[in-house]
N, C-alpha and C. Protein backbone atom coordinates (compact mmCIF):
# COMPACT_ATOMS: atom_id res chain seq x y z
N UNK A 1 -3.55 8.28 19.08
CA UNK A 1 -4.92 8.72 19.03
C UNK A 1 -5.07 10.06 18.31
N UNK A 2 -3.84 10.81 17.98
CA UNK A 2 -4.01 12.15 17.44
C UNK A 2 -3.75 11.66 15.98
N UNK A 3 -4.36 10.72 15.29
CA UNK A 3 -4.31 10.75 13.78
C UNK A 3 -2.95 10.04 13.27
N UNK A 4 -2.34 10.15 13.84
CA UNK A 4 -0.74 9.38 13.17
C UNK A 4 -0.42 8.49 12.40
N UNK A 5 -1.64 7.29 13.34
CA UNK A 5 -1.70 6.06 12.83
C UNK A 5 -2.15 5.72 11.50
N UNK A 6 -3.14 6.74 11.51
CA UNK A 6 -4.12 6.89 10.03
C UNK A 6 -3.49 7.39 9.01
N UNK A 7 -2.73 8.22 9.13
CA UNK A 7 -1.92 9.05 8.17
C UNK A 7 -0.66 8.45 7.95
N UNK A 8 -0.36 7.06 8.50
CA UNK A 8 0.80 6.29 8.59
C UNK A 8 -0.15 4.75 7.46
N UNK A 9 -1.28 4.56 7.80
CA UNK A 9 -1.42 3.89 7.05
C UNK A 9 -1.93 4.26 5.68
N UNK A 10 -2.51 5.31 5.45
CA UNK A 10 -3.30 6.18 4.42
C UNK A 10 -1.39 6.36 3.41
N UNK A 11 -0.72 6.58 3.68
CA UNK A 11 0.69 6.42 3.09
C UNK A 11 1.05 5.53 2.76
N UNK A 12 0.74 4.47 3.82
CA UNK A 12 1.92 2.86 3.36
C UNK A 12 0.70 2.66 2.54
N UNK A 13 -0.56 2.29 2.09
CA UNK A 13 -1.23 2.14 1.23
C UNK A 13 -1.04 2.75 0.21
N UNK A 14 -0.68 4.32 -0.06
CA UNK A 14 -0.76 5.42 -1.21
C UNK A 14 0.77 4.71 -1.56
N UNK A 15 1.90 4.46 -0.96
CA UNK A 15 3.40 3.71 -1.58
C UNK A 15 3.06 2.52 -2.18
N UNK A 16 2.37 1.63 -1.11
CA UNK A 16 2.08 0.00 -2.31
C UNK A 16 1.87 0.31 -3.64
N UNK A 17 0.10 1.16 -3.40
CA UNK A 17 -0.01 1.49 -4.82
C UNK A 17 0.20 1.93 -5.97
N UNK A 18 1.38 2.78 -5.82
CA UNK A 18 2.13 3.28 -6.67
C UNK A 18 3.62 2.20 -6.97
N UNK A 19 3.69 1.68 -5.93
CA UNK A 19 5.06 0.87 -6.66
C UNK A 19 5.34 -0.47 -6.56
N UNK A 20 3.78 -1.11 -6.29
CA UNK A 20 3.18 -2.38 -6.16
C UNK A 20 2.73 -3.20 -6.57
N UNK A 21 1.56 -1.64 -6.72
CA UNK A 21 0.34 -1.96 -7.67
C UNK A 21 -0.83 -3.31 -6.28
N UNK A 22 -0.43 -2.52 -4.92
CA UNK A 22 -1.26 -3.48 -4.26
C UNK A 22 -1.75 -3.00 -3.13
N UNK A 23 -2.37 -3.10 -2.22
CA UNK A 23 -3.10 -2.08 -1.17
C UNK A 23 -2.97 -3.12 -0.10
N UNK A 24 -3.28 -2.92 1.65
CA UNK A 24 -3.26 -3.41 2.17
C UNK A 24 -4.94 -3.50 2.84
N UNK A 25 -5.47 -4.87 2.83
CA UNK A 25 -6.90 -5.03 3.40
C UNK A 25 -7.08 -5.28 4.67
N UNK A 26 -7.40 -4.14 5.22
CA UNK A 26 -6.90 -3.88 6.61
C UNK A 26 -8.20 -4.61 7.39
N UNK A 27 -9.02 -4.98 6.70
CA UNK A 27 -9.74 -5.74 7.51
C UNK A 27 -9.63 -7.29 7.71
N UNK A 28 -8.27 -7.37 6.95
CA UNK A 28 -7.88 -8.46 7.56
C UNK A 28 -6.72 -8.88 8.73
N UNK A 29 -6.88 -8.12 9.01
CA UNK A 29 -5.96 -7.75 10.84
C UNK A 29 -6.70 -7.60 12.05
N UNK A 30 -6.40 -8.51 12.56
CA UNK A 30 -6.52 -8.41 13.55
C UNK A 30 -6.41 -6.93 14.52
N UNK A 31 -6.92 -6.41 15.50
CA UNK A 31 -7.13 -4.85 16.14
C UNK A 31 -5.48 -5.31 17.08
N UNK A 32 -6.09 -6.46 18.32
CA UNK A 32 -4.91 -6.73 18.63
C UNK A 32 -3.05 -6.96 18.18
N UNK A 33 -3.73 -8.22 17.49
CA UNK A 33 -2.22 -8.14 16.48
C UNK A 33 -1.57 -7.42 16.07
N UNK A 34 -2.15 -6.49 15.46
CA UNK A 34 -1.71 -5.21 14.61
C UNK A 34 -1.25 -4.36 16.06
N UNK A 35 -1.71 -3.95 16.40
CA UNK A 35 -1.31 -3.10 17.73
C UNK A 35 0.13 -4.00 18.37
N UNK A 36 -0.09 -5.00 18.40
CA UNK A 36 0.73 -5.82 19.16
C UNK A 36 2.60 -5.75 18.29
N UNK A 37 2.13 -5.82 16.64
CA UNK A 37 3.17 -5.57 16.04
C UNK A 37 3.42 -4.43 15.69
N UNK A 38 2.66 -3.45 16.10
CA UNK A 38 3.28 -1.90 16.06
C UNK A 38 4.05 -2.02 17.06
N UNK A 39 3.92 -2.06 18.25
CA UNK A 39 4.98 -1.93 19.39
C UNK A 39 6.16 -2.82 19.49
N UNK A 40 6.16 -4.09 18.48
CA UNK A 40 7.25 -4.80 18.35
C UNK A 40 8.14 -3.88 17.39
N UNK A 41 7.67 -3.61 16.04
CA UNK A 41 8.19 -3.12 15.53
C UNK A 41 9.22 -1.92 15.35
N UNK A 42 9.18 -1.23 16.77
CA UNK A 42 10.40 -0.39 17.25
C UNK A 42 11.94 -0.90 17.09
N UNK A 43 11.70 -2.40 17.19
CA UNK A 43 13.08 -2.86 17.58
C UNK A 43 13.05 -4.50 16.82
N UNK A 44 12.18 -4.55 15.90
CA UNK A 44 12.23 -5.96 15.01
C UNK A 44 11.12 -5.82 14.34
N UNK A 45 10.97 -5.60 12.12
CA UNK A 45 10.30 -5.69 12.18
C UNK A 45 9.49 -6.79 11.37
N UNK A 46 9.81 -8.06 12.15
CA UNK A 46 9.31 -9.06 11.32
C UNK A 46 8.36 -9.22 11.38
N UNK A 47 7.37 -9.26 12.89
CA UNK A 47 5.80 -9.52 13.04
C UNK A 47 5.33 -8.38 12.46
N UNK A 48 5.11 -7.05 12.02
CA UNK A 48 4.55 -6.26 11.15
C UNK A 48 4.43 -5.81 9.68
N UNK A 49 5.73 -6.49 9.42
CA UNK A 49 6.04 -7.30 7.95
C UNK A 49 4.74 -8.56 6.91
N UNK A 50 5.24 -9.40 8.17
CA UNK A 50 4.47 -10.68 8.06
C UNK A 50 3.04 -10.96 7.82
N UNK A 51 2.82 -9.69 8.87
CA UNK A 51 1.12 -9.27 8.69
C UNK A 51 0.40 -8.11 7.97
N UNK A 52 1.40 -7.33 7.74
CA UNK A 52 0.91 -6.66 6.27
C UNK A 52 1.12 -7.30 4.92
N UNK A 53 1.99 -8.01 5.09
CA UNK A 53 2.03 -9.58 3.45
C UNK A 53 0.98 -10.03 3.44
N UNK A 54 0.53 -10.63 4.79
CA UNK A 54 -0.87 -11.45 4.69
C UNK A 54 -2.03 -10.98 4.59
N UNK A 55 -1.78 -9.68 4.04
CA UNK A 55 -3.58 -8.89 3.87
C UNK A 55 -3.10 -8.19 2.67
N UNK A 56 -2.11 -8.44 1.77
CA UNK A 56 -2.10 -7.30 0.77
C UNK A 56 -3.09 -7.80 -0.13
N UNK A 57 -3.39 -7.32 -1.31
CA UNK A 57 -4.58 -7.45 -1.95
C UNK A 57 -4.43 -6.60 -3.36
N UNK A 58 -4.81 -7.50 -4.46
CA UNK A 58 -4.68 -6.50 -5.69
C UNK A 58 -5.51 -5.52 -6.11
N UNK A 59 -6.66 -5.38 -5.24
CA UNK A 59 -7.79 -4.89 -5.17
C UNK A 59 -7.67 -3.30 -5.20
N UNK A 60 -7.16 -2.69 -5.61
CA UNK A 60 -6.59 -1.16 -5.24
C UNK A 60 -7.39 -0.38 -5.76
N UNK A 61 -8.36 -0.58 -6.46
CA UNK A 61 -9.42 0.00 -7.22
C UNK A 61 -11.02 0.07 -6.32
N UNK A 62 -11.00 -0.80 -5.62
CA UNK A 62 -12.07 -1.49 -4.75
C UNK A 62 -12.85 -1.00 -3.86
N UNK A 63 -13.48 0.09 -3.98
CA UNK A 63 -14.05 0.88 -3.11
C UNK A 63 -14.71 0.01 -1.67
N UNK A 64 -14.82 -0.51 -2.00
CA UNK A 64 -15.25 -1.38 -0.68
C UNK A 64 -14.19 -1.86 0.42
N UNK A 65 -13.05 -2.14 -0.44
CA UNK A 65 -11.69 -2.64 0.20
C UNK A 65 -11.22 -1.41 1.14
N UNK A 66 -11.18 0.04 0.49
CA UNK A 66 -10.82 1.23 0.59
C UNK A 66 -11.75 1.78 1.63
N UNK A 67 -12.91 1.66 1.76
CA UNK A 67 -13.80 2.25 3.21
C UNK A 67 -13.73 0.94 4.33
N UNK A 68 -13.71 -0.46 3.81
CA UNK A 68 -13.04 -0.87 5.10
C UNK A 68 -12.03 -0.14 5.90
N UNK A 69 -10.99 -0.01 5.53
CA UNK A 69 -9.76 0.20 5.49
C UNK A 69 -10.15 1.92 6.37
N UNK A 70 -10.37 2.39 5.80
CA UNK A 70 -11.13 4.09 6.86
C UNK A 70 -11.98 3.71 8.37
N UNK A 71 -12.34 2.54 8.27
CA UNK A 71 -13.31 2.28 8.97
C UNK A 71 -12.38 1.56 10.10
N UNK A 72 -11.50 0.66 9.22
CA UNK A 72 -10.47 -0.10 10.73
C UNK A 72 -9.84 1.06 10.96
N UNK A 73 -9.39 2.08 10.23
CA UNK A 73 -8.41 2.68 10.49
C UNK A 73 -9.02 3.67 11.80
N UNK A 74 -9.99 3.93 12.26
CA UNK A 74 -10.40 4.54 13.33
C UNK A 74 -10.59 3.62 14.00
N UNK A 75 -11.14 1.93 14.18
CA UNK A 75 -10.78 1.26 14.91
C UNK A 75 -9.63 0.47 15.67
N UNK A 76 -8.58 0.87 15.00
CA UNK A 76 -7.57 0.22 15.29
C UNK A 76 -7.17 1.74 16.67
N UNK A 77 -7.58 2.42 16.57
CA UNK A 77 -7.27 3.88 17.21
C UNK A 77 -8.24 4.09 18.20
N UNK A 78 -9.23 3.41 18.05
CA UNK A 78 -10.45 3.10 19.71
C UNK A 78 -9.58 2.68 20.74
N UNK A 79 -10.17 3.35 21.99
CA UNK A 79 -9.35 2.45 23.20
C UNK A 79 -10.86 1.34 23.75
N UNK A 80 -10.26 0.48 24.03
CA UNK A 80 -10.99 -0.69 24.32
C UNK A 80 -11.44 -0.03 25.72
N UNK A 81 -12.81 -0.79 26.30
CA UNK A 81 -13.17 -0.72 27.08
C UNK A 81 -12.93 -2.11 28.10
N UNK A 82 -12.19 -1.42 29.04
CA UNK A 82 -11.63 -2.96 29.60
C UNK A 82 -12.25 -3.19 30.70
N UNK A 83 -13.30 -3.92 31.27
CA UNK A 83 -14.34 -3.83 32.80
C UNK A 83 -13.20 -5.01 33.45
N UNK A 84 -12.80 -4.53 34.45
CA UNK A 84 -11.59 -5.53 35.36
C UNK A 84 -12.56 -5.41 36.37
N UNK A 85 -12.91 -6.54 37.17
CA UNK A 85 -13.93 -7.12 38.06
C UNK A 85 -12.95 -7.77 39.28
């Protein structure tokens, strides 16, 4: 929640694009999933692999692609509101 995440993806995006030539469209992830394969990824990282392949995008120019991407990137960093009844 202190920014990490953002500045972890704001990087792996700024590396694609420079040695790619491809960005990752983060609005195509799932909030869960993605969370789910960050914490796998300590110790295997195939499910976070798998699912940054499946959203890359040649679009790197794409301003629209690029404020999604700001926009998950503080959502992926929301804590859910969980009402347990």
């Amino acid at each position: 929640m202190e920014g990490n995440g953002r500045s972890t993806r704001i990087w792996l995006d700024l590396m694609l694009k420079k040695n790619l030539k491809l960005c990752v469209d983060w609005s195509k992830i799932n909030k869960k999933d993605y969370l789910s394969a960050m914490e796998k990824s300590v110790s295997n990282l195939a499910q976070i692999k798998a699912l940054l392949k499946s959203a890359l995008t040649d679009k790197i120019n794409d301003r629209e692609v690029f404020m999604k991407g700001v926009d998950y990137s503080y959502y992926y960093e929301q804590e859910d509101n969980i009402v347990e009844e």
